[in-house]
Protein backbone atom coordinates (compact mmCIF):
# COMPACT_ATOMS: atom_id res chain seq x y z
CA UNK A 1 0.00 0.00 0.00
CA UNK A 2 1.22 3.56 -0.70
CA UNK A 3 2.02 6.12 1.49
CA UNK A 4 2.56 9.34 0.19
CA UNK A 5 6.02 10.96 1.69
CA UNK A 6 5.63 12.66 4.88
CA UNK A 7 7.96 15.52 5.88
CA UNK A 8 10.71 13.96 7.08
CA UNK A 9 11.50 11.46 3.97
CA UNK A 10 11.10 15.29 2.05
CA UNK A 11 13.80 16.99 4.17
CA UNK A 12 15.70 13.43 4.30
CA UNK A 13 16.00 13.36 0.22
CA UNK A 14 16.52 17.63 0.35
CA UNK A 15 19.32 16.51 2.60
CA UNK A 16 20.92 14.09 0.03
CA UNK A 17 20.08 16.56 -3.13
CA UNK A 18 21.86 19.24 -1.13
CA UNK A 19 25.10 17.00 -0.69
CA UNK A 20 24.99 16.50 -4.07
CA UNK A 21 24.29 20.23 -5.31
CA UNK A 22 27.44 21.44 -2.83
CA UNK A 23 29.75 19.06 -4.43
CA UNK A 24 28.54 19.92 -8.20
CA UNK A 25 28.67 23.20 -7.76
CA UNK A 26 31.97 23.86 -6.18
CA UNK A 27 33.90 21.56 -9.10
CA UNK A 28 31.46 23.66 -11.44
CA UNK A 29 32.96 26.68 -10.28
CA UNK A 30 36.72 25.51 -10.41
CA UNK A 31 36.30 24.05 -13.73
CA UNK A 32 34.55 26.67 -15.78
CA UNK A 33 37.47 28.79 -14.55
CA UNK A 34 39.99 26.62 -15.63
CA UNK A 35 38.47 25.81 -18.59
CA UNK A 36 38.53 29.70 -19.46
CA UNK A 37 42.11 29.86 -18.30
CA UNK A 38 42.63 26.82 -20.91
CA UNK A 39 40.34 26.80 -23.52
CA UNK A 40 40.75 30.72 -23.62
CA UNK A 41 37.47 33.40 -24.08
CA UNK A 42 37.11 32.39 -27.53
CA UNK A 43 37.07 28.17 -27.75
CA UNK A 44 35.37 28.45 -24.34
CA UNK A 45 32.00 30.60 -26.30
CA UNK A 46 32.86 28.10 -29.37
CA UNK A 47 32.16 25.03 -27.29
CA UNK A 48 28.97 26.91 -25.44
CA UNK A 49 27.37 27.75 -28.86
CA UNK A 50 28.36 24.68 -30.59
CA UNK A 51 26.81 22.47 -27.73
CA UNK A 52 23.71 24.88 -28.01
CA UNK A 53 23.59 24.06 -31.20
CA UNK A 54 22.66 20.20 -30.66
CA UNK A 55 20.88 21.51 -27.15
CA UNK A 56 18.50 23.14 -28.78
CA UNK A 57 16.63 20.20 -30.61
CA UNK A 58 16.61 18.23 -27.39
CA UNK A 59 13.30 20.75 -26.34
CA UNK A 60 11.96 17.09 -27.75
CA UNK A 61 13.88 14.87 -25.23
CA UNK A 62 12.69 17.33 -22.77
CA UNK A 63 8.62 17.01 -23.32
CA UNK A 64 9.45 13.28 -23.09
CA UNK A 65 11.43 13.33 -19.71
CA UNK A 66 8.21 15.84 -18.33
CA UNK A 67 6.07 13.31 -19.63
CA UNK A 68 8.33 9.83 -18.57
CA UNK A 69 8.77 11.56 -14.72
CA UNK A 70 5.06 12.22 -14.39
CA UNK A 71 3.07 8.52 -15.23
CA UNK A 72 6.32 6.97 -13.76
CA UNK A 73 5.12 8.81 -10.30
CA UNK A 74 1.74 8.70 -10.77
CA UNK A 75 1.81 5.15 -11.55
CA UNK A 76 3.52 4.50 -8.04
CA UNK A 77 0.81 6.76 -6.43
CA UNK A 78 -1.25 4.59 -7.93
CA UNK A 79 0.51 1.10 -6.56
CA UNK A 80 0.00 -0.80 -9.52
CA UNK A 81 3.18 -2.15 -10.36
CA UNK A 82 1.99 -4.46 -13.59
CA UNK A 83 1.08 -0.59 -15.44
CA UNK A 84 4.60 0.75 -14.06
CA UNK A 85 6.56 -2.29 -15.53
CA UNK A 86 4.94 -1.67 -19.16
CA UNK A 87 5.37 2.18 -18.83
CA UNK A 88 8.75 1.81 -17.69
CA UNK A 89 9.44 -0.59 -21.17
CA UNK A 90 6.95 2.23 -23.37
CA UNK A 91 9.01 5.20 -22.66
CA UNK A 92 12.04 3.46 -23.08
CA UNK A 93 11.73 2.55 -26.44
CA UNK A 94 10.16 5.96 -27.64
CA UNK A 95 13.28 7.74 -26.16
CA UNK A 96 15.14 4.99 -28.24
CA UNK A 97 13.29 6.47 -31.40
CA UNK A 98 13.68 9.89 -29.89
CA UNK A 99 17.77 9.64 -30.26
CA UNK A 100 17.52 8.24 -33.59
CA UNK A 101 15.31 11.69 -34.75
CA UNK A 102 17.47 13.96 -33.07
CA UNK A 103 20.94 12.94 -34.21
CA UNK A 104 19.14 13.28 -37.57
CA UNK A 105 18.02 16.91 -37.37
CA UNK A 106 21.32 17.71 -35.53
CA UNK A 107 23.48 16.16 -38.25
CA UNK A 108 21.19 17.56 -40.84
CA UNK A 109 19.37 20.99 -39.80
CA UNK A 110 22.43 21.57 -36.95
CA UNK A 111 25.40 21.26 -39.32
CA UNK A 112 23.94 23.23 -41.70
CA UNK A 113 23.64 26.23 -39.23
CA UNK A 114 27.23 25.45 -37.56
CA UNK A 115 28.83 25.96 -41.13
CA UNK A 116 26.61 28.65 -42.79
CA UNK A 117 25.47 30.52 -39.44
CA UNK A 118 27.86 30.87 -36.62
CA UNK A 119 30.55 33.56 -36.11
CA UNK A 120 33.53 31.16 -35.55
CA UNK A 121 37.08 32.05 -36.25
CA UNK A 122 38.33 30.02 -39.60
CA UNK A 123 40.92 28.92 -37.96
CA UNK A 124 39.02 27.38 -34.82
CA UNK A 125 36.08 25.65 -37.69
CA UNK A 126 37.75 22.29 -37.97
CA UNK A 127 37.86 22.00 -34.11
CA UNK A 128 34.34 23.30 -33.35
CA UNK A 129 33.07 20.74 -35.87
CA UNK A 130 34.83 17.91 -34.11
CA UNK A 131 33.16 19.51 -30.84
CA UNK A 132 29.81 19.36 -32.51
CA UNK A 133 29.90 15.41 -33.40
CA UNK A 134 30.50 14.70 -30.06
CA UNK A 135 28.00 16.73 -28.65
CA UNK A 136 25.30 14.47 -31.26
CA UNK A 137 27.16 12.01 -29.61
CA UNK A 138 26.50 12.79 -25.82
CA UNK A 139 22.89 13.29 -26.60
CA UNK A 140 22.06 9.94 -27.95
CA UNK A 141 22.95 8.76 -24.66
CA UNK A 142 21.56 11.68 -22.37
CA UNK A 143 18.11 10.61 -23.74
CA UNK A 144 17.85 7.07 -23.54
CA UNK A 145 19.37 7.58 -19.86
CA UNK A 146 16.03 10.07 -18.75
CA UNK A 147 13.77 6.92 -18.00
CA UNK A 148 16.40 5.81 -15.72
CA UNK A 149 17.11 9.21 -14.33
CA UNK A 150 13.24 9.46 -13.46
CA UNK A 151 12.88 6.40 -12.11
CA UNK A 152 15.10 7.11 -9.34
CA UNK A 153 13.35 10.35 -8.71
CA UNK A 154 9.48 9.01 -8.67
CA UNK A 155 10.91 6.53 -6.08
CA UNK A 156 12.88 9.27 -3.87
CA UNK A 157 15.91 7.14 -3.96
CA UNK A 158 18.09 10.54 -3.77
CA UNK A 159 20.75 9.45 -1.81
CA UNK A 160 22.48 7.54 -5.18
CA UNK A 161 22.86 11.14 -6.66
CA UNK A 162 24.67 12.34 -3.61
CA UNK A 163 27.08 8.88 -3.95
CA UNK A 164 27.20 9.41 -7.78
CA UNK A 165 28.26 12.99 -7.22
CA UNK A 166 30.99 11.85 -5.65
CA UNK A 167 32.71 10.05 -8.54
CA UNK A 168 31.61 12.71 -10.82
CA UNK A 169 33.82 15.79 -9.10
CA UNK A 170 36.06 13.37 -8.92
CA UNK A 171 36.28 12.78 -12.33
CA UNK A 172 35.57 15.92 -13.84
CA UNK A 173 38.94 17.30 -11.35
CA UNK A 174 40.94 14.47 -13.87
CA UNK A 175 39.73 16.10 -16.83
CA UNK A 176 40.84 19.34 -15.33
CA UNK A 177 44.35 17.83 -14.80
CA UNK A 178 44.52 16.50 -18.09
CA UNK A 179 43.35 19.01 -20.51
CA UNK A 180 46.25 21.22 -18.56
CA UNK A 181 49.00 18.95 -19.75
CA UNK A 182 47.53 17.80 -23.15
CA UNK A 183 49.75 18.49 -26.17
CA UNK A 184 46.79 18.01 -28.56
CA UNK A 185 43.83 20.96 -29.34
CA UNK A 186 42.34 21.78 -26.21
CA UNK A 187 38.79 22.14 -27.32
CA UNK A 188 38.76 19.10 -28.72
CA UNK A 189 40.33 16.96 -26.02
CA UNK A 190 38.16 18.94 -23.79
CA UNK A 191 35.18 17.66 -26.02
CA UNK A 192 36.66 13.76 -25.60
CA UNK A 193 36.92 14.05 -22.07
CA UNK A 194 33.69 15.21 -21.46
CA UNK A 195 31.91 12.74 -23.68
CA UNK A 196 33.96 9.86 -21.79
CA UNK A 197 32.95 10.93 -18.57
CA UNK A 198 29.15 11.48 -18.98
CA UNK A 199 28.73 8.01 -20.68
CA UNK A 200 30.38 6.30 -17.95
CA UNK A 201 28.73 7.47 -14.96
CA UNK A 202 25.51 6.99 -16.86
CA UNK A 203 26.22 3.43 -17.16
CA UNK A 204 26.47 3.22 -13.49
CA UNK A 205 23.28 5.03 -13.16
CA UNK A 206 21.58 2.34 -15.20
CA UNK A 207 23.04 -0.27 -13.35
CA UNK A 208 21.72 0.63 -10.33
CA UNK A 209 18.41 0.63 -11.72
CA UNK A 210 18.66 -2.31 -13.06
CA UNK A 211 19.39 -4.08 -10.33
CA UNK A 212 17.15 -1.90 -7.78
CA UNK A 213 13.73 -1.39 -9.30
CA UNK A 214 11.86 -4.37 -11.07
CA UNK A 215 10.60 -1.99 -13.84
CA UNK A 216 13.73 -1.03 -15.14
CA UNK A 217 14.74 -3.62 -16.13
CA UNK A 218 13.44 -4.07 -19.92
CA UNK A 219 10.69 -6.42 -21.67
CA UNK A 220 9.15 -5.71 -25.06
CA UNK A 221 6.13 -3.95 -25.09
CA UNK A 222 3.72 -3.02 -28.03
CA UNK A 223 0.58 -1.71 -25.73
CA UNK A 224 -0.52 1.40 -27.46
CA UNK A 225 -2.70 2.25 -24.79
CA UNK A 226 0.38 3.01 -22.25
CA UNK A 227 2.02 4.70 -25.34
CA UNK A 228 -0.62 7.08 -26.33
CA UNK A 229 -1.08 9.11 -23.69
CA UNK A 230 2.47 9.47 -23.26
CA UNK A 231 2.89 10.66 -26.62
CA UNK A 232 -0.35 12.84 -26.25
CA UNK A 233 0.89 14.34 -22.52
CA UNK A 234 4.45 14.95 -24.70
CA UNK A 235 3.32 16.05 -27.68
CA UNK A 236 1.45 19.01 -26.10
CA UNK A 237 4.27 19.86 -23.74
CA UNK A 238 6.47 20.20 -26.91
CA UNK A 239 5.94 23.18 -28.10
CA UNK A 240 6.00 24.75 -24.62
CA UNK A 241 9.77 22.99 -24.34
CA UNK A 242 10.71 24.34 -28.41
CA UNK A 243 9.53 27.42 -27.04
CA UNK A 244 11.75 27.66 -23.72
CA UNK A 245 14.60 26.19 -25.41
CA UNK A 246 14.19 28.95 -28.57
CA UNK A 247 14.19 31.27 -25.67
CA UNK A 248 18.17 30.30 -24.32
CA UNK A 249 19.67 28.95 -27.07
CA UNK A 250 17.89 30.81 -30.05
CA UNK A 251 18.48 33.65 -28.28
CA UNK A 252 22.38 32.32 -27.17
CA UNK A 253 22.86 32.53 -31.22
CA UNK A 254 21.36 35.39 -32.14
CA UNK A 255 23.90 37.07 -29.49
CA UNK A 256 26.50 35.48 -31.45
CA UNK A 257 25.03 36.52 -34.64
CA UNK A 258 25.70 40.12 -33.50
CA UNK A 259 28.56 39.93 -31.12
CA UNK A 260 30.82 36.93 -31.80
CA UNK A 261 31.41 34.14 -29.51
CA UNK A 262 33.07 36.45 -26.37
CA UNK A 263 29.43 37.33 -25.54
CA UNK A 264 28.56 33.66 -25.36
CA UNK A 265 31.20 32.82 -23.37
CA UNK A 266 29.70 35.57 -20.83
CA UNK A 267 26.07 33.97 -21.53
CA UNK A 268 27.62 30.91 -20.38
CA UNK A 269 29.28 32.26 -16.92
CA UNK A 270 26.14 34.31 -15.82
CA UNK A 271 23.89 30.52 -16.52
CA UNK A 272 26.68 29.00 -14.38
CA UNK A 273 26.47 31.27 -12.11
CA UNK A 274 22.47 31.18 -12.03
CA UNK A 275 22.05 27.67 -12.58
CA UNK A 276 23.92 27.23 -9.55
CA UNK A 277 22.25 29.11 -7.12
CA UNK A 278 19.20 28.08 -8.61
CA UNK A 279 19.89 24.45 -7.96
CA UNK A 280 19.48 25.28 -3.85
CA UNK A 281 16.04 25.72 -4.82
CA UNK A 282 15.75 22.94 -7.40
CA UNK A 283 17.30 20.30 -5.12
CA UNK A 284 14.13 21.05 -2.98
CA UNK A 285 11.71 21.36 -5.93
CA UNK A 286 13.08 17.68 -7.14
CA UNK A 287 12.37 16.01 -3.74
CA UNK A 288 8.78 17.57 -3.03
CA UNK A 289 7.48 16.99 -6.27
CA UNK A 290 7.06 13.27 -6.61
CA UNK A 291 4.79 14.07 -3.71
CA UNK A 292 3.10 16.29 -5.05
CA UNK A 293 1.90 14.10 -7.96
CA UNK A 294 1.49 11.37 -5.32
CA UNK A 295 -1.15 13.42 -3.52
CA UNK A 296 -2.89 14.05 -6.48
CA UNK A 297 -3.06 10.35 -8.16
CA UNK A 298 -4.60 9.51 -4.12
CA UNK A 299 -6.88 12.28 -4.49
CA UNK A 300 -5.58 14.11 -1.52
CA UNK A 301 -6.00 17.58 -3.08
CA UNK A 302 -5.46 19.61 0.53
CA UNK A 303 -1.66 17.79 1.02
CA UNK A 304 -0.89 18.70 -2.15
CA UNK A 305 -1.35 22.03 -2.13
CA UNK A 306 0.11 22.57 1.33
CA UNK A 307 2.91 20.97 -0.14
CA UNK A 308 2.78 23.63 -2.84
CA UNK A 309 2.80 26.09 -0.84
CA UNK A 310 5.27 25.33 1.49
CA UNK A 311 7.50 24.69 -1.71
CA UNK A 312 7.16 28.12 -3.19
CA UNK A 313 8.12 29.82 0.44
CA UNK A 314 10.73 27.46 0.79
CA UNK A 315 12.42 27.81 -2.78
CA UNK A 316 11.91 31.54 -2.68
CA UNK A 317 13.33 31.48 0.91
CA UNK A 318 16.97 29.81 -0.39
CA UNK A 319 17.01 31.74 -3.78
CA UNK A 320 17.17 35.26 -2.33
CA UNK A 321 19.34 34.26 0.57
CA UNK A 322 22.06 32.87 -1.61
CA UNK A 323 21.63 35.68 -4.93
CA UNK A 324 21.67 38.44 -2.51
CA UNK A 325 25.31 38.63 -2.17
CA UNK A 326 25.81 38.31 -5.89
CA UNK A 327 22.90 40.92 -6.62
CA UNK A 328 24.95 43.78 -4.27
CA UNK A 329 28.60 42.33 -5.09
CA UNK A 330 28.47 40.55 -8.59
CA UNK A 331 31.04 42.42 -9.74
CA UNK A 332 33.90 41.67 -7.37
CA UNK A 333 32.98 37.96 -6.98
CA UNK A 334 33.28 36.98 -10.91
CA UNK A 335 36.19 39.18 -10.44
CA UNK A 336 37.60 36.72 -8.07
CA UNK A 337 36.05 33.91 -9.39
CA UNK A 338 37.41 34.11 -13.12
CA UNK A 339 40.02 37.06 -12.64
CA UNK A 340 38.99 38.47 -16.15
CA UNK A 341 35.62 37.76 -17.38
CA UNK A 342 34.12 38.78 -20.31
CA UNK A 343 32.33 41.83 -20.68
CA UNK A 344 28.56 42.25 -19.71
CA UNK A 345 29.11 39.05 -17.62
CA UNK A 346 28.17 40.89 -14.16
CA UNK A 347 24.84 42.20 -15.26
CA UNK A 348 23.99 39.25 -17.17
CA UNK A 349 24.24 37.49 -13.81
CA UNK A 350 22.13 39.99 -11.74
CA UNK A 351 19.12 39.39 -14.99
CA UNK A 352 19.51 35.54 -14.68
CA UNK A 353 19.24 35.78 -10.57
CA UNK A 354 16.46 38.49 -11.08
CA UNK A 355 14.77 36.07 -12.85
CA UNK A 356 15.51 32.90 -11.27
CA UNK A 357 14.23 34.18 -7.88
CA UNK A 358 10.51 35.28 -9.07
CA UNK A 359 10.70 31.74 -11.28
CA UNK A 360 11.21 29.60 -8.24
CA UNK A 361 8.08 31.09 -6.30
CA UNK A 362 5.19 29.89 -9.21
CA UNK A 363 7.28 26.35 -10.24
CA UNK A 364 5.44 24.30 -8.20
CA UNK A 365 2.20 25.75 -10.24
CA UNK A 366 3.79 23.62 -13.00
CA UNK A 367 4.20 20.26 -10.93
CA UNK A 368 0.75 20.81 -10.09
CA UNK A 369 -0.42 20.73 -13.86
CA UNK A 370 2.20 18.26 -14.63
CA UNK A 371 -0.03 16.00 -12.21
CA UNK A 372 -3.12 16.28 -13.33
CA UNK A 373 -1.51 15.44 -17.54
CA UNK A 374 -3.53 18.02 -18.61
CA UNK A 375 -0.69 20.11 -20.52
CA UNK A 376 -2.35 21.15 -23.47
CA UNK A 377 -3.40 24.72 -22.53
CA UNK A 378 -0.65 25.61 -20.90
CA UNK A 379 1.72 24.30 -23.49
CA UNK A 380 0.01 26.41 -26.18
CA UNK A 381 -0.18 29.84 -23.89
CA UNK A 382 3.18 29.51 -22.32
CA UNK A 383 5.00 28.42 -25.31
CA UNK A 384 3.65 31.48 -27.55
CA UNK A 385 3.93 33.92 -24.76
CA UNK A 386 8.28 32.91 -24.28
CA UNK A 387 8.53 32.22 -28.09
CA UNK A 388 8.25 36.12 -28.60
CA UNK A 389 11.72 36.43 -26.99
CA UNK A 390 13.40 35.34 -30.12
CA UNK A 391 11.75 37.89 -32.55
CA UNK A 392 12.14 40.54 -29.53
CA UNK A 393 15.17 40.46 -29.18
CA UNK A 394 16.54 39.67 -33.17
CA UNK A 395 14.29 43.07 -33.87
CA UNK A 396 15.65 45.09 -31.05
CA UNK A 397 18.97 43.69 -31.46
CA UNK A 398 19.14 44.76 -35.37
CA UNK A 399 17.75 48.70 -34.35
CA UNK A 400 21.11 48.54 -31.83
CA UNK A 401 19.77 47.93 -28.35
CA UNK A 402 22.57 46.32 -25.94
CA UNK A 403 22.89 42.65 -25.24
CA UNK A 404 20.75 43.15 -22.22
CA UNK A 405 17.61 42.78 -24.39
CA UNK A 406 16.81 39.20 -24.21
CA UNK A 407 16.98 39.05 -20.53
CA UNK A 408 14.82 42.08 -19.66
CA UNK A 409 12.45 40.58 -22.09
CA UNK A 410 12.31 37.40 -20.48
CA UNK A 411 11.83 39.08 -17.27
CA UNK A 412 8.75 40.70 -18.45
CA UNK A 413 7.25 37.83 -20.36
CA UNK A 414 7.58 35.81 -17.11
CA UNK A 415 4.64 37.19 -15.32
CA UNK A 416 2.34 36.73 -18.18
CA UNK A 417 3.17 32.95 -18.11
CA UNK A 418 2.65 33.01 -14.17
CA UNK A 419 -1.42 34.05 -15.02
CA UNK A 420 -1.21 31.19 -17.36
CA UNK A 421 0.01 28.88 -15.00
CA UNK A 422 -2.81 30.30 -12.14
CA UNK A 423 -5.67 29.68 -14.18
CA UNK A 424 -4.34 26.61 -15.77
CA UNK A 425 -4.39 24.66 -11.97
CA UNK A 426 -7.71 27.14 -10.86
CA UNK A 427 -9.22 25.10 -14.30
CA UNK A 428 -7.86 21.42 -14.37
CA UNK A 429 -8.03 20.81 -10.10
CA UNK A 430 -11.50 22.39 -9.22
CA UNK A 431 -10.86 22.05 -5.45
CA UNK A 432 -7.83 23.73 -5.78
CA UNK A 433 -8.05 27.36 -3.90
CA UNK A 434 -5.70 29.84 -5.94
CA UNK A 435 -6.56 32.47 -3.48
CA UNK A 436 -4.98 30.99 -0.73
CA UNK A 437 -2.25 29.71 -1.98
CA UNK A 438 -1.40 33.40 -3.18
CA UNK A 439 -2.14 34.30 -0.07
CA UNK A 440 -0.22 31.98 1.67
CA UNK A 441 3.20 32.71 -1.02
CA UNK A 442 3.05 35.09 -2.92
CA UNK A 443 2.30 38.01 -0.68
CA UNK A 444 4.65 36.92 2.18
CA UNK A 445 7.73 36.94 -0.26
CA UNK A 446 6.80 40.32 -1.74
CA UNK A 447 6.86 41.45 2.13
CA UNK A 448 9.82 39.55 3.00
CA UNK A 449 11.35 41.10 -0.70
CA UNK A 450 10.15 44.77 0.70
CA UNK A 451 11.41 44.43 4.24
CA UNK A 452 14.70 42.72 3.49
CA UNK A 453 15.70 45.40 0.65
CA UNK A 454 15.09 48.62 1.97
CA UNK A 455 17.97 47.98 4.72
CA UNK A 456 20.34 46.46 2.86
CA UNK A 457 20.07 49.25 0.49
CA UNK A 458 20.78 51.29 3.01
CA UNK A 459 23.85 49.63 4.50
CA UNK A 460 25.58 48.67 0.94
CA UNK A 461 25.52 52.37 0.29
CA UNK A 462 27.07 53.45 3.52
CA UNK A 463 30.13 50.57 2.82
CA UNK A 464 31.00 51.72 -0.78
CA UNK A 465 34.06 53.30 0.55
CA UNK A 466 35.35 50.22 2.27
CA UNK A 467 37.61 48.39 0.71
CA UNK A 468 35.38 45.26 -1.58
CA UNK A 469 36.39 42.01 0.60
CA UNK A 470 35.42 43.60 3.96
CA UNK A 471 32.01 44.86 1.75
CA UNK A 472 31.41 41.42 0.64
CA UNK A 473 31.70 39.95 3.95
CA UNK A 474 29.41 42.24 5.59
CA UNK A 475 27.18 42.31 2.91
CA UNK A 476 27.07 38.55 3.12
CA UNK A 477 26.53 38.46 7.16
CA UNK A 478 24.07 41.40 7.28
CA UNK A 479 21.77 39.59 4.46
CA UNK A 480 21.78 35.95 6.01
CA UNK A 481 20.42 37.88 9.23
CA UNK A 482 18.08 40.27 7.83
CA UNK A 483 16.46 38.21 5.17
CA UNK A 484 16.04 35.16 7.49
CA UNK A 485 14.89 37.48 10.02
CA UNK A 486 11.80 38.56 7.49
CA UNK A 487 11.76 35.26 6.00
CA UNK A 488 10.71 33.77 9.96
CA UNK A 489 8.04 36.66 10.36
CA UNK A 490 6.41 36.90 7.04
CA UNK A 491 7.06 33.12 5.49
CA UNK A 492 6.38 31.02 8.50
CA UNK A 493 2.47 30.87 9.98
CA UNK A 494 2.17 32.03 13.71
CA UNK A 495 1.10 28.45 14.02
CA UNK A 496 4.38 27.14 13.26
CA UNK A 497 6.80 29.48 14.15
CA UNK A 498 5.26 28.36 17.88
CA UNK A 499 5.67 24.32 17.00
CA UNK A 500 9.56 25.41 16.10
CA UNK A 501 9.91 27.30 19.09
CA UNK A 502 8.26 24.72 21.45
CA UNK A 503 10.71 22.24 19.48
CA UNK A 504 13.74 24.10 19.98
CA UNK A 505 12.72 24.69 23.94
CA UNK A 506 12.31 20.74 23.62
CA UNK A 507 15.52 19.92 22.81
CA UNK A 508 17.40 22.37 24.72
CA UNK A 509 15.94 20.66 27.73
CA UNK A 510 16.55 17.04 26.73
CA UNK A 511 20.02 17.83 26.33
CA UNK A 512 20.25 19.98 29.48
């Protein structure tokens, strides 16, 4: 019989994610600034617009690996493990098929764009096409590893990414090592290495799977009935996905187009940077929303959305603490981070954070529709609504408006697609109460966004004659205090901010 997670499996698995996010993103940060130390300003945008280049068709692996994660979890809400077995072996195969199509349109529609399209340096061509093959190359196995990858996360089996994590530093720290003392091109042994050590930790993901969880392991299947809605639920989130992914990497190349590939390689350092940060909040996001879906296939629409809500306080909670010392001192910490990035790369940061922070509040709106596998309207709206930041920005672009276009655009669009998302739940999940859950989110970040600003305004103004490390560090203490301090009045319900005092008073005297 199923029991949908309680609390403490939630914060166990955040736990685990959070183990894994440290580790990730401290080699992330070491390597991308070795690998602009090595690879240079120029091969490093090459290899970020080249892999773009293959990236952007995979807005069709994506739709699938929405659509795999959500009937994998809802068919263990459901405990039937017969229907989870055959839609384990269903989604397998048509992310089999998947590859096949989009090694096709990358070696057709990809290459074509790569030699005709992209401002690459003649004498850097022959290694940015080697770059590209094995990019086609990663993918095939990226997308037939997503079943796997989701299977782990409908069954909140978290702790193997902390474990994989591990070995991945590890292994990424050897690539490091060797592309320093390599006597061959850099960008593509840099290329080889990465290739070689993506395929073989996904080979250890699959093994555990295999061995772990009965439906992973793979028997023929030719029931249309699994594969149909599937296809229907993925096929309707597609255009949402082409839509997002025109709106990074469509817009990555248009930069390109009009700037060379120095301004990619500072697209690439601010989505580090953001990506990052953002993955505090995601590592949260990935444990809470199996349970989300699992409160929905039960019928248990009240836990579900108090698990919403407490996920949109939660995420917002960890985003601002963490971007707020990047928002006030982005400047000196790429400075000290990459010791000479390329130019636009602070602001670019502050954009992606800007937007990263509102994004995390409304996300679990999208779990919530994800549940129900009712993605058609929001697919359409959603997917027109961010598809207009391609033309946007190409048109404001060509009249001479400054590489900041596409992410004050994005900005903007955002909170058109956060109505969509509103009325797509208020429509799909009747009992659901929209008002309340506003109530109970939205409005106490805005305060806790009000009443966290206005002082640290104040006292990053007063410090701008200090010298910038003794800024930073105060910057960094006085936020941590002041936005948890808002973050315990506004976020947390009078309710519960007396159950975690009575808890602390608890423990104090147990270990008195």
């Amino acid at each position: 019989m199923l029991v949908i997670s309680n609390n403490k499996k939630i914060a166990k698995n955040t736990i685990f994610l959070y183990i894994r996010m440290i580790l990730v993103m401290a080699v992330s940060l070491y390597t991308s600034r070795v690998n602009l130390n090595v690879l240079g300003v120029v091969d490093n945008g090459i290899y970020q617009v080249v892999g773009g280049i293959v990236a952007l068709f995979s807005f069709l692996s994506n739709s699938l690996s929405g659509a795999t994660s959500r009937f994998l979890t809802y068919e263990i809400g459901k405990d039937d493990k017969i229907k989870l077995k055959e839609t384990f072996s269903a989604v397998f195969i048509v992310h089999c098929v998947l590859a096949i199509i989009i090694v096709i349109l990358s070696e057709v529609i990809g290459a074509w764009f790569l030699y005709n399209k992209l401002n690459i340096p003649a004498e850097r061509f022959h290694a940015a096409a080697i770059a590209f093959q094995f990019s086609v190359i990663s993918s095939i196995f990226s997308i037939t590893q997503v079943p796997y990858n989701a299977s782990i996360i409908a069954h909140e089996r978290m702790s193997i990414y902390a474990y994989m994590s591990i070995l991945d530093v590890c292994l990424r720290l050897v690539v490091c090592l060797l592309l320093y003392f390599s006597p061959y091109d850099k960008l593509v042994t840099f290329s080889i290495l990465t290739l070689t050590v993506s395929i073989f930790i996904q080979i250890i993901y699959r093994l555990y799977c295999i061995k772990n969880f009965e439906e992973c392991r793979f028997q023929r299947n030719n029931n249309i009935s699994i594969i149909k809605p599937i296809l229907f639920f993925s096929g309707w989130d597609l255009f949402g996905n082409f839509s997002v992914m025109a709106r990074t990497q469509g817009v990555n190349m248009i930069l390109n187009i009009f700037f060379g590939p120095v301004i990619n390689s500072a697209v690439g350092f601010s989505a580090t940077i953001g990506n990052t940060i953002l993955s505090f909040s995601n590592n949260f996001n990935a444990a809470i929303r199996p349970p989300i879906i699992k409160a929905y296939a039960s019928g248990d629409i009240k836990r579900m959305q108090e698990l919403m809500i407490n996920a949109s306080k939660i995420s917002f909670f960890l985003l601002l603490l963490l971007s707020a010392p990047f928002l006030f001192e982005s400047e000196y910490i790429i400075k000290l981070w990459l010791k000479t990035p390329p130019p636009y790369t602070y602001m670019f940061c502050k954009y992606e954070l800007t937007f990263s922070i509102i994004t995390s509040l409304f996300l679990p709106l999208v779990y919530a529709i994800h549940a129900t596998g009712k993605v058609k309207f929001m697919s359409i709206v959603n997917g027109s609504i961010w598809f207009f930041t391609v033309p946007i920005t190409y048109i404001l672009l060509k009249l001479g408006f400054s590489p900041f276009v596409p992410y004050i655009t994005k900005i903007g669009l955002l909170f058109f697609v956060i109505v969509s998302n509103i009325y797509s739940v208020q429509k799909y999940i009747k009992e659901f109460r929209y008002k309340e859950y506003l109530k109970l989110s939205f409005i106490p970040a805005v305060k806790v966004l009000i009443f966290s600003s206005i002082p640290l305004l104040i006292i990053y103004y007063q410090l701008l004659d200090l010298t910038a490390i003794y800024r930073l560090i105060i910057i960094c203490i006085s936020s941590c205090i002041i936005i948890s301090g808002c973050s315990y009045f506004f976020l947390i319900s009078s309710k519960d901010r007396k159950d975690l005092i009575f808890k602390i008073k608890l423990k104090l005297h147990y270990e008195k």
